[in-house]
PDB file of N, CA and C in Angstrom:
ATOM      1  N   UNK A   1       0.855  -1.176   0.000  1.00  0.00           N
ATOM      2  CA  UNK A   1       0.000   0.000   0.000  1.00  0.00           C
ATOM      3  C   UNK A   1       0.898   1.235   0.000  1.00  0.00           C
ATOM      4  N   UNK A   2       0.552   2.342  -0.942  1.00  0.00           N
ATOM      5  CA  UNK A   2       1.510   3.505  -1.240  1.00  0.00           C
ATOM      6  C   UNK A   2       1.184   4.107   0.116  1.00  0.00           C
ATOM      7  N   UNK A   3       2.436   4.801   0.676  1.00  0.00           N
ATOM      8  CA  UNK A   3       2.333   6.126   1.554  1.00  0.00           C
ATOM      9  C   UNK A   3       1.438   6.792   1.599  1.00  0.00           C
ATOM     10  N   UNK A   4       1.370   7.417   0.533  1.00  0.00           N
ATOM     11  CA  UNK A   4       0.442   8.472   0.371  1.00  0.00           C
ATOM     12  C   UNK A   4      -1.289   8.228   0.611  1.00  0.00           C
ATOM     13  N   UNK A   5      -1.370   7.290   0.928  1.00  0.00           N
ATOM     14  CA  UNK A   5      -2.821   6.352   1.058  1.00  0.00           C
ATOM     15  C   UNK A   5      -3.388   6.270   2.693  1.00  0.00           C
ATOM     16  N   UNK A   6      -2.321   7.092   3.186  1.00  0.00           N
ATOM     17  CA  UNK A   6      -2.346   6.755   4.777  1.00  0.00           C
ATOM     18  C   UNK A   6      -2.521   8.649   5.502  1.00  0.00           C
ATOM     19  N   UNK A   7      -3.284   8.796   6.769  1.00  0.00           N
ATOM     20  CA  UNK A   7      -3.461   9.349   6.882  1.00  0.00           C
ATOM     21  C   UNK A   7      -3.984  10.701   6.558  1.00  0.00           C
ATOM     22  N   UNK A   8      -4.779  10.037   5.714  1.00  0.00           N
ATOM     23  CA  UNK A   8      -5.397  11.744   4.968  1.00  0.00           C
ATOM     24  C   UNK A   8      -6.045  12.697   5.308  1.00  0.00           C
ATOM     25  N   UNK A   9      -5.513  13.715   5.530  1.00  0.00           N
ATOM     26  CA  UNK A   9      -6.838  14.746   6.594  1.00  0.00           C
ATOM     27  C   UNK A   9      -8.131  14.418   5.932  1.00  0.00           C
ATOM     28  N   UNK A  10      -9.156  14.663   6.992  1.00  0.00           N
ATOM     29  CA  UNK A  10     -10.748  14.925   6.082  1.00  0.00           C
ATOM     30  C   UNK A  10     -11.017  16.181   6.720  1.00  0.00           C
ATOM     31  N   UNK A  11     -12.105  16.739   5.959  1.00  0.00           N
ATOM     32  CA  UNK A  11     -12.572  18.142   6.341  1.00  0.00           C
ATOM     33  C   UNK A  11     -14.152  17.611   6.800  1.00  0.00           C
ATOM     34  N   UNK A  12     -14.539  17.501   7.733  1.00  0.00           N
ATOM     35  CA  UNK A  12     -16.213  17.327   8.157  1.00  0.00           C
ATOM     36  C   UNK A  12     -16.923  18.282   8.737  1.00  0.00           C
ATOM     37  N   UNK A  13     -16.922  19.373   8.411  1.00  0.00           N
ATOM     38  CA  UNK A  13     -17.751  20.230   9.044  1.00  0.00           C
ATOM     39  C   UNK A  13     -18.794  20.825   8.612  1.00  0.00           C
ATOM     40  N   UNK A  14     -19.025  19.493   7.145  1.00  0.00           N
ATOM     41  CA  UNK A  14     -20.723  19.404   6.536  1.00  0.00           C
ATOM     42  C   UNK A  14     -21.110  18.230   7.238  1.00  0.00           C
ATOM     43  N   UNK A  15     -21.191  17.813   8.408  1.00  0.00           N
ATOM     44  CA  UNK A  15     -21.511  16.534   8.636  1.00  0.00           C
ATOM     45  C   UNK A  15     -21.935  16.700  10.245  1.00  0.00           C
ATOM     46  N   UNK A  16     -22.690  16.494  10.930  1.00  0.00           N
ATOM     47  CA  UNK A  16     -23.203  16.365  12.045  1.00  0.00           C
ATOM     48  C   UNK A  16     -22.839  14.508  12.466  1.00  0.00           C
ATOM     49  N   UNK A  17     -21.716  14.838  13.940  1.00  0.00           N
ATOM     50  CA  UNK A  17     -21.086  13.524  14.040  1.00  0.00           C
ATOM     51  C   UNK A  17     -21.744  13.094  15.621  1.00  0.00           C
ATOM     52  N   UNK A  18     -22.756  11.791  15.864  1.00  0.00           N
ATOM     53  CA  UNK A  18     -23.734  11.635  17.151  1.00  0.00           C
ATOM     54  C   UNK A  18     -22.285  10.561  17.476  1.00  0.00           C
ATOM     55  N   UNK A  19     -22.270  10.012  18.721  1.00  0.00           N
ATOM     56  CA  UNK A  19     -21.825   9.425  19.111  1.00  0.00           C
ATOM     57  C   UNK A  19     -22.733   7.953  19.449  1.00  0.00           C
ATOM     58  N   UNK A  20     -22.669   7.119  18.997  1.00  0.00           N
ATOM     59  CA  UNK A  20     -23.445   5.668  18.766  1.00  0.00           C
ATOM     60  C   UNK A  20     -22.973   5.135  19.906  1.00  0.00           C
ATOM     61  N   UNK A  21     -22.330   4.398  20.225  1.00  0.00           N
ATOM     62  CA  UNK A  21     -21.352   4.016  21.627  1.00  0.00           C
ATOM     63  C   UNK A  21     -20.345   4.668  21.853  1.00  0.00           C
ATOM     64  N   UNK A  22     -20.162   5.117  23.622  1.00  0.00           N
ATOM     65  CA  UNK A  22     -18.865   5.865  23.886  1.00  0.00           C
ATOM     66  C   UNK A  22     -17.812   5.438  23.998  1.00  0.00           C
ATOM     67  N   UNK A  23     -16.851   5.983  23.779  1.00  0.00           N
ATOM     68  CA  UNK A  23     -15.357   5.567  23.831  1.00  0.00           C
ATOM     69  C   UNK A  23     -15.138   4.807  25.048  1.00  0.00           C
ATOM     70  N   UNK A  24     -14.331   3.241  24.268  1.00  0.00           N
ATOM     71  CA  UNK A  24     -13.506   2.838  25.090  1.00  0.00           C
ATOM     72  C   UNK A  24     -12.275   2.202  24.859  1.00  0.00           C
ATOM     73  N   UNK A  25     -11.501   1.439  25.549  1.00  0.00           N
ATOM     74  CA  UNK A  25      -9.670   1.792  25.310  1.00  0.00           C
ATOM     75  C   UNK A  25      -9.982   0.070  24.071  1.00  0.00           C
ATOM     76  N   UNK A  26      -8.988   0.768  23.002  1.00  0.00           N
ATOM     77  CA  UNK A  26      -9.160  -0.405  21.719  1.00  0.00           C
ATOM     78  C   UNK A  26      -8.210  -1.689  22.125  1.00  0.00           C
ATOM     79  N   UNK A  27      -8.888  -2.723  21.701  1.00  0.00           N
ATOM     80  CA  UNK A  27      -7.869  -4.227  22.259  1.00  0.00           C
ATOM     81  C   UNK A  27      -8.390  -5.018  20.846  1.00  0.00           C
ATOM     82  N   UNK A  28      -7.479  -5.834  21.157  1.00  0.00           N
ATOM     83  CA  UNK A  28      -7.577  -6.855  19.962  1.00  0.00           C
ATOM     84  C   UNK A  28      -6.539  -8.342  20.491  1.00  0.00           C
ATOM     85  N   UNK A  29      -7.222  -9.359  19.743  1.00  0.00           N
ATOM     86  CA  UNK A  29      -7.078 -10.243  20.059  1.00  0.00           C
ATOM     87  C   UNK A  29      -5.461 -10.993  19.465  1.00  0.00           C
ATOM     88  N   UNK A  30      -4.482 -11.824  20.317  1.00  0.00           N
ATOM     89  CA  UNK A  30      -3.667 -12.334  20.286  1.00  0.00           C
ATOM     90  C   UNK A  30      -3.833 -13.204  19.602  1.00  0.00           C
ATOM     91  N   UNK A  31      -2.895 -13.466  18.770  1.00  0.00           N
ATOM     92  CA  UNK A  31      -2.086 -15.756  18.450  1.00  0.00           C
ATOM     93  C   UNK A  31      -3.188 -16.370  19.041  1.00  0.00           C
ATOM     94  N   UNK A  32      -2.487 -16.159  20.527  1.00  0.00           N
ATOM     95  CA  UNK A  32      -2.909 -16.996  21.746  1.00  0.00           C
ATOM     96  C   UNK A  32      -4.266 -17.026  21.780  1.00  0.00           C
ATOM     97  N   UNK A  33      -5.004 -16.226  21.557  1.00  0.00           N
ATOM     98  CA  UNK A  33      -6.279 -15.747  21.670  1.00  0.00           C
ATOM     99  C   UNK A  33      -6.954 -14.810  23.093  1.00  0.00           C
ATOM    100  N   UNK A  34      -5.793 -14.449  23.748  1.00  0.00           N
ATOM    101  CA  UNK A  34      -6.339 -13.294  24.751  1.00  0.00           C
ATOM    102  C   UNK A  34      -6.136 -11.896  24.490  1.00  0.00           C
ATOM    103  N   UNK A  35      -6.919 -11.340  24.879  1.00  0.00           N
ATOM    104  CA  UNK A  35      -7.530  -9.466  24.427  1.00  0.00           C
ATOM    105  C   UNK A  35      -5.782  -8.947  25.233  1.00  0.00           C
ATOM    106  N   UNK A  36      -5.551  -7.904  24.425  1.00  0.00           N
ATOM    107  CA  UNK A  36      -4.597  -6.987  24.713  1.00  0.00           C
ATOM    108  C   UNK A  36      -4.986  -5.486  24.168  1.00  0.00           C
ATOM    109  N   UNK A  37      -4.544  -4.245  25.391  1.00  0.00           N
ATOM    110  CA  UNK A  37      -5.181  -3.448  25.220  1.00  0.00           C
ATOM    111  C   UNK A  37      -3.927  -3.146  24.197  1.00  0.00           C
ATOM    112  N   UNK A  38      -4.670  -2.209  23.212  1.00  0.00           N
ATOM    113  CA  UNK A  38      -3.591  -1.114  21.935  1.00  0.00           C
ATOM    114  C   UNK A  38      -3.537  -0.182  22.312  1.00  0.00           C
ATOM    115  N   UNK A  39      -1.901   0.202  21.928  1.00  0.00           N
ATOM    116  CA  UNK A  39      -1.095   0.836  22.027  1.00  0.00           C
ATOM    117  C   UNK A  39      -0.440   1.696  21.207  1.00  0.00           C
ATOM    118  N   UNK A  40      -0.258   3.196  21.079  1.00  0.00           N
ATOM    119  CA  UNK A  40       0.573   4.183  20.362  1.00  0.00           C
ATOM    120  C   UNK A  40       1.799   3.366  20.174  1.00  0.00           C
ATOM    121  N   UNK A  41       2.637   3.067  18.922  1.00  0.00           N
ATOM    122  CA  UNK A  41       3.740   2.212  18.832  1.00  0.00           C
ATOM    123  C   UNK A  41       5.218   3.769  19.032  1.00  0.00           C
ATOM    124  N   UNK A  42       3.923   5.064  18.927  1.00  0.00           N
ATOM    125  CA  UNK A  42       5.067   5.757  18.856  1.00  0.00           C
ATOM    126  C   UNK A  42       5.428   6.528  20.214  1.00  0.00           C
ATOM    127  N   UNK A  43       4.479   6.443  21.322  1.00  0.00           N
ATOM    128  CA  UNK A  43       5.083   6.619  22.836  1.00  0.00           C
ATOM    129  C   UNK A  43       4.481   5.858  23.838  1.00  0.00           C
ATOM    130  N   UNK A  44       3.469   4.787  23.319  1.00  0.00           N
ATOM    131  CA  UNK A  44       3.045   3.685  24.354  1.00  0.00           C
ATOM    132  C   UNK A  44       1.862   3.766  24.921  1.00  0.00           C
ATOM    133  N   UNK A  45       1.500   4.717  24.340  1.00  0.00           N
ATOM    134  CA  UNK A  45       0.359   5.369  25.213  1.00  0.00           C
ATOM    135  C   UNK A  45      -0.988   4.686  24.681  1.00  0.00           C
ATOM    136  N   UNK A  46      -2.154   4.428  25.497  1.00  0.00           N
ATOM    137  CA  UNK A  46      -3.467   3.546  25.345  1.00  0.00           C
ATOM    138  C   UNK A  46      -3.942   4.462  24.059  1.00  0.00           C
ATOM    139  N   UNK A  47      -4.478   3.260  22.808  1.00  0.00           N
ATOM    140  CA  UNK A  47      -5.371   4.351  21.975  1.00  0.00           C
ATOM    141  C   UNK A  47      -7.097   4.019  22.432  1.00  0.00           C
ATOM    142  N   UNK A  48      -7.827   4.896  21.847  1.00  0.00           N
ATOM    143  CA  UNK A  48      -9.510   4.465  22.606  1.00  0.00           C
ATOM    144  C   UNK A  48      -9.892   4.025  21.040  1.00  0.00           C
ATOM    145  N   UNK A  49     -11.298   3.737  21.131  1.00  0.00           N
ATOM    146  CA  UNK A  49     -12.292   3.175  19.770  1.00  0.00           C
ATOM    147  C   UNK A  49     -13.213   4.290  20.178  1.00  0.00           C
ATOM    148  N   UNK A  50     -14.083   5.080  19.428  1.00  0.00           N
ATOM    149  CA  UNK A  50     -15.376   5.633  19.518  1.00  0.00           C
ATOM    150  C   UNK A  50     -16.428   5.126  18.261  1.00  0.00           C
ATOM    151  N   UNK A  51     -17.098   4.661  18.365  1.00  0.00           N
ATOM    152  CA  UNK A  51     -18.817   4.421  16.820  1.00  0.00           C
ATOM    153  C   UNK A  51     -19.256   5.484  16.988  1.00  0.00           C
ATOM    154  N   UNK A  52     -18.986   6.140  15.581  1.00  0.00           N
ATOM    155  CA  UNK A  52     -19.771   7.701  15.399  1.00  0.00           C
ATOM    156  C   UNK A  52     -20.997   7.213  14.660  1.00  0.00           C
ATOM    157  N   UNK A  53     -22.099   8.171  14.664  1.00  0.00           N
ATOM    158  CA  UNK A  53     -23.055   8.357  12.855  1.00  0.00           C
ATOM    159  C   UNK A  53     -22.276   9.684  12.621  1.00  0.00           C
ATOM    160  N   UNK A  54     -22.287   9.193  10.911  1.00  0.00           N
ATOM    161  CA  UNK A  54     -22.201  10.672  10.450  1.00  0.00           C
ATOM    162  C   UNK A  54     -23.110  11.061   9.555  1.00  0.00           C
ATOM    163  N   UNK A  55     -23.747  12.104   9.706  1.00  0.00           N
ATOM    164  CA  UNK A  55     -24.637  12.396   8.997  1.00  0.00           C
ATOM    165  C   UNK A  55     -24.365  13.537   7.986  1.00  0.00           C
ATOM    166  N   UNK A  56     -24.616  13.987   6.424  1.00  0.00           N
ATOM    167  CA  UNK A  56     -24.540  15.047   5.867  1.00  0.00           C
ATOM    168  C   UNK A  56     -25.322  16.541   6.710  1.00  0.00           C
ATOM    169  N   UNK A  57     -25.289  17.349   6.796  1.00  0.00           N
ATOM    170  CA  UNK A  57     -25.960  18.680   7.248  1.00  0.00           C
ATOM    171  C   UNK A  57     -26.915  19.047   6.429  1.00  0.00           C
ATOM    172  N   UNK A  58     -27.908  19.350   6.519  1.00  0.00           N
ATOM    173  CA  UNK A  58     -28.848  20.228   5.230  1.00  0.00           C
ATOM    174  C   UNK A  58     -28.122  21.214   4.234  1.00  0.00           C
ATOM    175  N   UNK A  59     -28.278  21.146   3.456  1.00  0.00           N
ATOM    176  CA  UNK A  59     -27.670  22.236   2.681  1.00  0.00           C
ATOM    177  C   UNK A  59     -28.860  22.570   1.535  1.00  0.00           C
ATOM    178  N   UNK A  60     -28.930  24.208   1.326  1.00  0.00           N
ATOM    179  CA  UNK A  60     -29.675  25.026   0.437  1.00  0.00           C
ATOM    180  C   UNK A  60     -31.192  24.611   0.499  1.00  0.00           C
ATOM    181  N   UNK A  61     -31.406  24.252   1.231  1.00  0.00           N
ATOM    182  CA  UNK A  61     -33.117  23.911   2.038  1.00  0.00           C
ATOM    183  C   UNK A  61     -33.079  22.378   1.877  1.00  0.00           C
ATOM    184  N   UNK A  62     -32.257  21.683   0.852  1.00  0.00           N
ATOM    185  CA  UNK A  62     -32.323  20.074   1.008  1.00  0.00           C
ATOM    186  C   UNK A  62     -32.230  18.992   1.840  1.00  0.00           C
ATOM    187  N   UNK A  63     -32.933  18.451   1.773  1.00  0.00           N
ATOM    188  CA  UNK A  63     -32.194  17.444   3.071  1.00  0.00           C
ATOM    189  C   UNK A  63     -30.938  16.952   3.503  1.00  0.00           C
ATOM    190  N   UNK A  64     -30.363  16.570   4.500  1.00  0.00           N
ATOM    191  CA  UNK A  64     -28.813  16.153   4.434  1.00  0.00           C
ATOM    192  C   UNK A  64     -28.348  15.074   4.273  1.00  0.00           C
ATOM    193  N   UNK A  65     -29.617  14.031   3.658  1.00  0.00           N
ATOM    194  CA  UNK A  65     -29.268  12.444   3.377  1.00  0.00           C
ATOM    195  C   UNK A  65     -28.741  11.600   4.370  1.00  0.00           C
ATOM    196  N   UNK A  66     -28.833  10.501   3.884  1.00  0.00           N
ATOM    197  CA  UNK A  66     -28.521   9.340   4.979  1.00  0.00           C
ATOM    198  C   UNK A  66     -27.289   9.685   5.671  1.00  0.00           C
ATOM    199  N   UNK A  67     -27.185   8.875   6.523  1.00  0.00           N
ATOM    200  CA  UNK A  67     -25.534   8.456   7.037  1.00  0.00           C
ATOM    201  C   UNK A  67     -25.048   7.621   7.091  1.00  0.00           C
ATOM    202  N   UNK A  68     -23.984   7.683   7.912  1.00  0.00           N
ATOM    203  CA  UNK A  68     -23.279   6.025   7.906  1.00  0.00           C
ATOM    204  C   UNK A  68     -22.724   5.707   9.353  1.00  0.00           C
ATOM    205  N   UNK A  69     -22.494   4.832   9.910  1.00  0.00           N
ATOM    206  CA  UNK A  69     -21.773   4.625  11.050  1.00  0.00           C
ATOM    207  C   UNK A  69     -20.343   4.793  10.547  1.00  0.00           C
ATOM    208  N   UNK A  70     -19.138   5.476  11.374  1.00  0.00           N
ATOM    209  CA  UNK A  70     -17.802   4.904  11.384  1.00  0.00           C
ATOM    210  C   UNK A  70     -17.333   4.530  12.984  1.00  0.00           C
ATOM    211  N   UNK A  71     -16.224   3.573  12.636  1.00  0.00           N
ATOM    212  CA  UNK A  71     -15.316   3.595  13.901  1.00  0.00           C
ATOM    213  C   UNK A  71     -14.383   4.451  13.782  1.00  0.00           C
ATOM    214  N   UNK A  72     -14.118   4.972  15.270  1.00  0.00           N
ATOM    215  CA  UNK A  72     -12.882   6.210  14.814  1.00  0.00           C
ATOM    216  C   UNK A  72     -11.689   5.950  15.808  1.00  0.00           C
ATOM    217  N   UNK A  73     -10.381   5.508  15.554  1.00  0.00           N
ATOM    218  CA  UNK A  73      -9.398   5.176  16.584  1.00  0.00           C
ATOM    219  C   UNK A  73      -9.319   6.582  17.110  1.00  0.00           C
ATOM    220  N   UNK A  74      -8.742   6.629  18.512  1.00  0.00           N
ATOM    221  CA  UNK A  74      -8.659   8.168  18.974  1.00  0.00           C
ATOM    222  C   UNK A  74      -6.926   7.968  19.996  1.00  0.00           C
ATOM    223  N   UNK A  75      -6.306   8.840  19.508  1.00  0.00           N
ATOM    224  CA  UNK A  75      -4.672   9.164  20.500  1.00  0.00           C
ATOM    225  C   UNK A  75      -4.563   9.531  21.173  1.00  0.00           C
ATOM    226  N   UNK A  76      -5.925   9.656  21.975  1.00  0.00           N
ATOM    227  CA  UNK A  76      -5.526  10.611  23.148  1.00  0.00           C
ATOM    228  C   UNK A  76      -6.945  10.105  23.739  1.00  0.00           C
ATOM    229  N   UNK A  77      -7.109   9.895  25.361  1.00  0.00           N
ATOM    230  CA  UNK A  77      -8.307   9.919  26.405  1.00  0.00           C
ATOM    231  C   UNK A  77      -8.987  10.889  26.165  1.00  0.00           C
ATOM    232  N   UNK A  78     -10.137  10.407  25.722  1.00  0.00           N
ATOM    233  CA  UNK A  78     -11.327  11.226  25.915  1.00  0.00           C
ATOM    234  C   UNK A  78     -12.278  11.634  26.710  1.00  0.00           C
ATOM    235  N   UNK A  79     -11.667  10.850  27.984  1.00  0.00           N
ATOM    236  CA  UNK A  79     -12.572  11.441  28.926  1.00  0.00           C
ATOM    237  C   UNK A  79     -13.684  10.405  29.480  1.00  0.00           C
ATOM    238  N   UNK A  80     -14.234  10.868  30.397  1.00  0.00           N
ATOM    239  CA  UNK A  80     -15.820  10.084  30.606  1.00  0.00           C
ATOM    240  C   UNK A  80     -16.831  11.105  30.106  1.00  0.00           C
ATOM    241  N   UNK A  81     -16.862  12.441  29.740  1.00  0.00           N
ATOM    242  CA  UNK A  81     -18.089  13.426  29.468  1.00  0.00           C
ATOM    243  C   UNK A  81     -18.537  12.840  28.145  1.00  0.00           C
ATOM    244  N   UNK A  82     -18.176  12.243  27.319  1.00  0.00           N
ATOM    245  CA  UNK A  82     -18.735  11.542  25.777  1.00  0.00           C
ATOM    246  C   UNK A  82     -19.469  10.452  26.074  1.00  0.00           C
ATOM    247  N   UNK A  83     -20.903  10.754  26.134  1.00  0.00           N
ATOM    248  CA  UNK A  83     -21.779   9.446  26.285  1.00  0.00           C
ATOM    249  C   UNK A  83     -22.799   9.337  24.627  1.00  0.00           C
ATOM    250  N   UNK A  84     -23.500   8.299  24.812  1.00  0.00           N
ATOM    251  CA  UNK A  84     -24.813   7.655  23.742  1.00  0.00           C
ATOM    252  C   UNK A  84     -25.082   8.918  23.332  1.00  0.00           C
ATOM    253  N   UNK A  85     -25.124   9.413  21.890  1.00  0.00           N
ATOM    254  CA  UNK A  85     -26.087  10.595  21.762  1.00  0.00           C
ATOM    255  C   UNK A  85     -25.303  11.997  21.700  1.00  0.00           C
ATOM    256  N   UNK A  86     -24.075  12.033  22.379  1.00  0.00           N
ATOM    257  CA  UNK A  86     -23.145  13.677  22.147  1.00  0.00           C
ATOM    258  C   UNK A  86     -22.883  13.812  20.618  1.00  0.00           C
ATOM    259  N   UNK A  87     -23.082  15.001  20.754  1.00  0.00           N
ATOM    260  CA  UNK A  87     -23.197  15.545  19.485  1.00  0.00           C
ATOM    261  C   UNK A  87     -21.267  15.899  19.663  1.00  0.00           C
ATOM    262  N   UNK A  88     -20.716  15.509  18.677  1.00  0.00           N
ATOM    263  CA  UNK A  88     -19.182  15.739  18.797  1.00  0.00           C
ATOM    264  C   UNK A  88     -18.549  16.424  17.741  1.00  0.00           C
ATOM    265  N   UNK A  89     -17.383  16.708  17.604  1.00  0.00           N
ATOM    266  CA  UNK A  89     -16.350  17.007  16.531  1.00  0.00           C
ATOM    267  C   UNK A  89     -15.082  16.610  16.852  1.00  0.00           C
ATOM    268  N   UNK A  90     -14.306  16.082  15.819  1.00  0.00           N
ATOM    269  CA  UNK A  90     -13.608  15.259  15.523  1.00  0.00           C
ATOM    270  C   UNK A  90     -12.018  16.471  15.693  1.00  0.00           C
ATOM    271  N   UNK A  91     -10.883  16.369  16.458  1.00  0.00           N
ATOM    272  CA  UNK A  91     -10.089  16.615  16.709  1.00  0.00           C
ATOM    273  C   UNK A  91      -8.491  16.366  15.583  1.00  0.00           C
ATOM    274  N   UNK A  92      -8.048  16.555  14.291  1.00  0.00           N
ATOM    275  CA  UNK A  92      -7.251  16.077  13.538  1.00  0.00           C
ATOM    276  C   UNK A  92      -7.529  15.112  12.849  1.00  0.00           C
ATOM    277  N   UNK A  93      -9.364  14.842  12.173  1.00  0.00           N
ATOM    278  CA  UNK A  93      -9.598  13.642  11.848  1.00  0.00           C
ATOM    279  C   UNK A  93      -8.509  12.881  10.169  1.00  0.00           C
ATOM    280  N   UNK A  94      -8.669  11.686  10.173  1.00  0.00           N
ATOM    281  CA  UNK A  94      -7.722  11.049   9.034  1.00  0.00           C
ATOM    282  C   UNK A  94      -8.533   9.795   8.569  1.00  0.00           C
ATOM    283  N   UNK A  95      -8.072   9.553   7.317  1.00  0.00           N
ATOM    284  CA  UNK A  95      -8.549   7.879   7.122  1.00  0.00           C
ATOM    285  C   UNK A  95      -7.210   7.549   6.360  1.00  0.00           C
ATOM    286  N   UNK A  96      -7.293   6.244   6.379  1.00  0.00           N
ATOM    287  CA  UNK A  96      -5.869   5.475   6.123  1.00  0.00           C
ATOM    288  C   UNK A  96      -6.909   4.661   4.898  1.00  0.00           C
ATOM    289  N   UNK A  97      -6.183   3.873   3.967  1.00  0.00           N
ATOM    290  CA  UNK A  97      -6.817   3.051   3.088  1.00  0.00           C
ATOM    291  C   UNK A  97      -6.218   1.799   3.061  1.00  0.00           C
ATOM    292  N   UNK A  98      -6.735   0.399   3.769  1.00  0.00           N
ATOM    293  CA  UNK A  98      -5.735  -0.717   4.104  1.00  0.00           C
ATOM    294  C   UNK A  98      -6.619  -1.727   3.163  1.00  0.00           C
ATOM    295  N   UNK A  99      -5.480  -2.721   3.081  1.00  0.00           N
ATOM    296  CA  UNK A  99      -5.727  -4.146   1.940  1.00  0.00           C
ATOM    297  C   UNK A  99      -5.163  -5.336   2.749  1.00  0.00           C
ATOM    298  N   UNK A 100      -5.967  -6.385   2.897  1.00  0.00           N
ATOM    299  CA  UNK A 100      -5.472  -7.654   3.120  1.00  0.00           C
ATOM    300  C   UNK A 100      -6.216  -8.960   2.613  1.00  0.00           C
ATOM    301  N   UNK A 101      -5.932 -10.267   2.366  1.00  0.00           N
ATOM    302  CA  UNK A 101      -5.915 -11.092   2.152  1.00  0.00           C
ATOM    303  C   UNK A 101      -6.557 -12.334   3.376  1.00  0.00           C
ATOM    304  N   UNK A 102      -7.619 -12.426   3.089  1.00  0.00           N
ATOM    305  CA  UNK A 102      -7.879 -13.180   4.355  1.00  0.00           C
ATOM    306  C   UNK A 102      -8.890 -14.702   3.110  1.00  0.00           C
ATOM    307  N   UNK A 103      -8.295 -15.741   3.536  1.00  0.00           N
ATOM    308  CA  UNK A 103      -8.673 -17.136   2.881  1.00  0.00           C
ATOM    309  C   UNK A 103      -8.765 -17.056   1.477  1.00  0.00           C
ATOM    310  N   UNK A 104      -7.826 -16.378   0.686  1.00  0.00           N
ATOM    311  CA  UNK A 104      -8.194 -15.794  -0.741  1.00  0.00           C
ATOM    312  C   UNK A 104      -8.933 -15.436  -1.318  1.00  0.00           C
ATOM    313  N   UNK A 105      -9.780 -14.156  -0.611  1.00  0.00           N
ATOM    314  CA  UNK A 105      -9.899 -13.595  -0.427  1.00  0.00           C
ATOM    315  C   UNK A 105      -9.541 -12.266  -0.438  1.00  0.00           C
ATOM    316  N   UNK A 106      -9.334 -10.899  -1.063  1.00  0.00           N
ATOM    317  CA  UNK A 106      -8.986  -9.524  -0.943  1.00  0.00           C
ATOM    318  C   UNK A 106      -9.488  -8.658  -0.442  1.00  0.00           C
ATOM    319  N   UNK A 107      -9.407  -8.335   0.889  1.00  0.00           N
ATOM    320  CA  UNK A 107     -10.589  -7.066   1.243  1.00  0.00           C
ATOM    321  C   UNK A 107      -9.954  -5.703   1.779  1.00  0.00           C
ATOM    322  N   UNK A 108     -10.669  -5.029   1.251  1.00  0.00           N
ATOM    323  CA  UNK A 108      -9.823  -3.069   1.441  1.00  0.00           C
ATOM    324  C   UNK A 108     -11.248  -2.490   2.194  1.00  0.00           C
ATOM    325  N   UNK A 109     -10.938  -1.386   2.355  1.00  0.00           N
ATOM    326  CA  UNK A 109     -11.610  -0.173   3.342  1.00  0.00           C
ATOM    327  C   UNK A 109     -10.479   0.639   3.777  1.00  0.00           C
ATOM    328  N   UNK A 110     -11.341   1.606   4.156  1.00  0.00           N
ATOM    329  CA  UNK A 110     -10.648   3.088   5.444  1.00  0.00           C
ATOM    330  C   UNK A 110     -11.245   2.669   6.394  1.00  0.00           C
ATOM    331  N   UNK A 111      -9.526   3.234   7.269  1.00  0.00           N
ATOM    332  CA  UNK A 111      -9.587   2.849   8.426  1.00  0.00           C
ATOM    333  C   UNK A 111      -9.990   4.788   9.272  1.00  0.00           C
ATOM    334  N   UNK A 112     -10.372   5.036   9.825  1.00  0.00           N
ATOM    335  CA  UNK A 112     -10.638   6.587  10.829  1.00  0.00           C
ATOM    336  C   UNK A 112      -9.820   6.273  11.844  1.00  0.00           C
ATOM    337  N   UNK A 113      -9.459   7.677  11.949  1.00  0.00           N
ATOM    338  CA  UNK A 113      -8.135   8.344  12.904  1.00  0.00           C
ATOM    339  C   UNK A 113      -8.398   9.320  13.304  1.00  0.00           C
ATOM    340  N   UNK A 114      -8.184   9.541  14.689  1.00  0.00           N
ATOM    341  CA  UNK A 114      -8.581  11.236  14.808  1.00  0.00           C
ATOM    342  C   UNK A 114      -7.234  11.267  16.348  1.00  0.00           C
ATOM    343  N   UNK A 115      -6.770  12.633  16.705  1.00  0.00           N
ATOM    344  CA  UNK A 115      -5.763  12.873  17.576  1.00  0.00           C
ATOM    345  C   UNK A 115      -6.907  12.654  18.901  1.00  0.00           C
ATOM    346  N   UNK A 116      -8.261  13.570  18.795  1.00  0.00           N
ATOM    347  CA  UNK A 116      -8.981  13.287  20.022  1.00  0.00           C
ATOM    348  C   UNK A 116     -10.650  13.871  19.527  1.00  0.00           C
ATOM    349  N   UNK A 117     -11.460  14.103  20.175  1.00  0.00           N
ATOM    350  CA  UNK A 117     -12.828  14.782  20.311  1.00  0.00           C
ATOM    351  C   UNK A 117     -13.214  15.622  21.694  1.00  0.00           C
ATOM    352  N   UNK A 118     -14.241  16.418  20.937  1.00  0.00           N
ATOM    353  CA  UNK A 118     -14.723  17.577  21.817  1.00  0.00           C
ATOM    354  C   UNK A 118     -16.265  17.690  21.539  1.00  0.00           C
ATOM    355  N   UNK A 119     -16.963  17.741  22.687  1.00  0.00           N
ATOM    356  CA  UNK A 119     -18.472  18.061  22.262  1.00  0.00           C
ATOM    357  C   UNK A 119     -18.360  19.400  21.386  1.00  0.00           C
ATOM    358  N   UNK A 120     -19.352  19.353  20.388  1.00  0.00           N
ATOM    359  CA  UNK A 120     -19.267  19.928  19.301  1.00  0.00           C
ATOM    360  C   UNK A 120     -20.119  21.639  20.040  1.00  0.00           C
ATOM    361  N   UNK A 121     -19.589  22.437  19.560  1.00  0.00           N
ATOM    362  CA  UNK A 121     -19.891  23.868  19.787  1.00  0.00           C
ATOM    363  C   UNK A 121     -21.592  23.770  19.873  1.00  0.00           C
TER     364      UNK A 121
END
């Protein structure tokens, strides 16, 4: 996967972002098969998971169309004030574009990144 495919700023501030489930610290499963919490590889530090909706905003009297759920990794503690339902904004948001091979099989998507969140103004 090229460099350039990784971390891409996004601009969302046509998008009204609810919080679906609140943040909690991201783990994933071992070899072995036991949960380990994740980790910043670049100072160690816990990363969190948040499930946003994102929704388009109205624009020019139209409606703002469907949405979508994302997951959003986050670099920094967010706190306990982010519950079911906060209306948020996204702190340095990014998406990465990853590819793997699972039973031959090829499957791609974006991955969401953000430095942190703030209830939205």
């Amino acid at each position: 996967m090229a460099e350039t495919l990784r971390n891409i700023p996004v601009e969302l501030s046509g998008h009204k972002l609810l919080v679906s489930e609140p943040p909690v610290a991201k783990t994933r499963e071992t070899e072995s098969g036991a949960t380990e919490v994740v980790t910043n590889p670049a100072d160690g530090s816990t990363l969190f998971v948040v499930l946003l909706f994102a929704k388009p905003r109205p624009r020019d009297g139209r409606s703002g169309g469907k949405g979508a759920e994302i997951k959003v990794t986050l670099e920094t503690d967010p706190g306990d004030e982010i519950d079911e339902g906060t209306r948020i904004e996204l702190i340095n948001p990014r998406v990465s574009h990853w590819e793997n091979e699972l039973g031959g099989r090829t499957m791609s998507g974006l991955s969401w990144r953000a430095t942190g969140l703030k209830p939205a103004a």
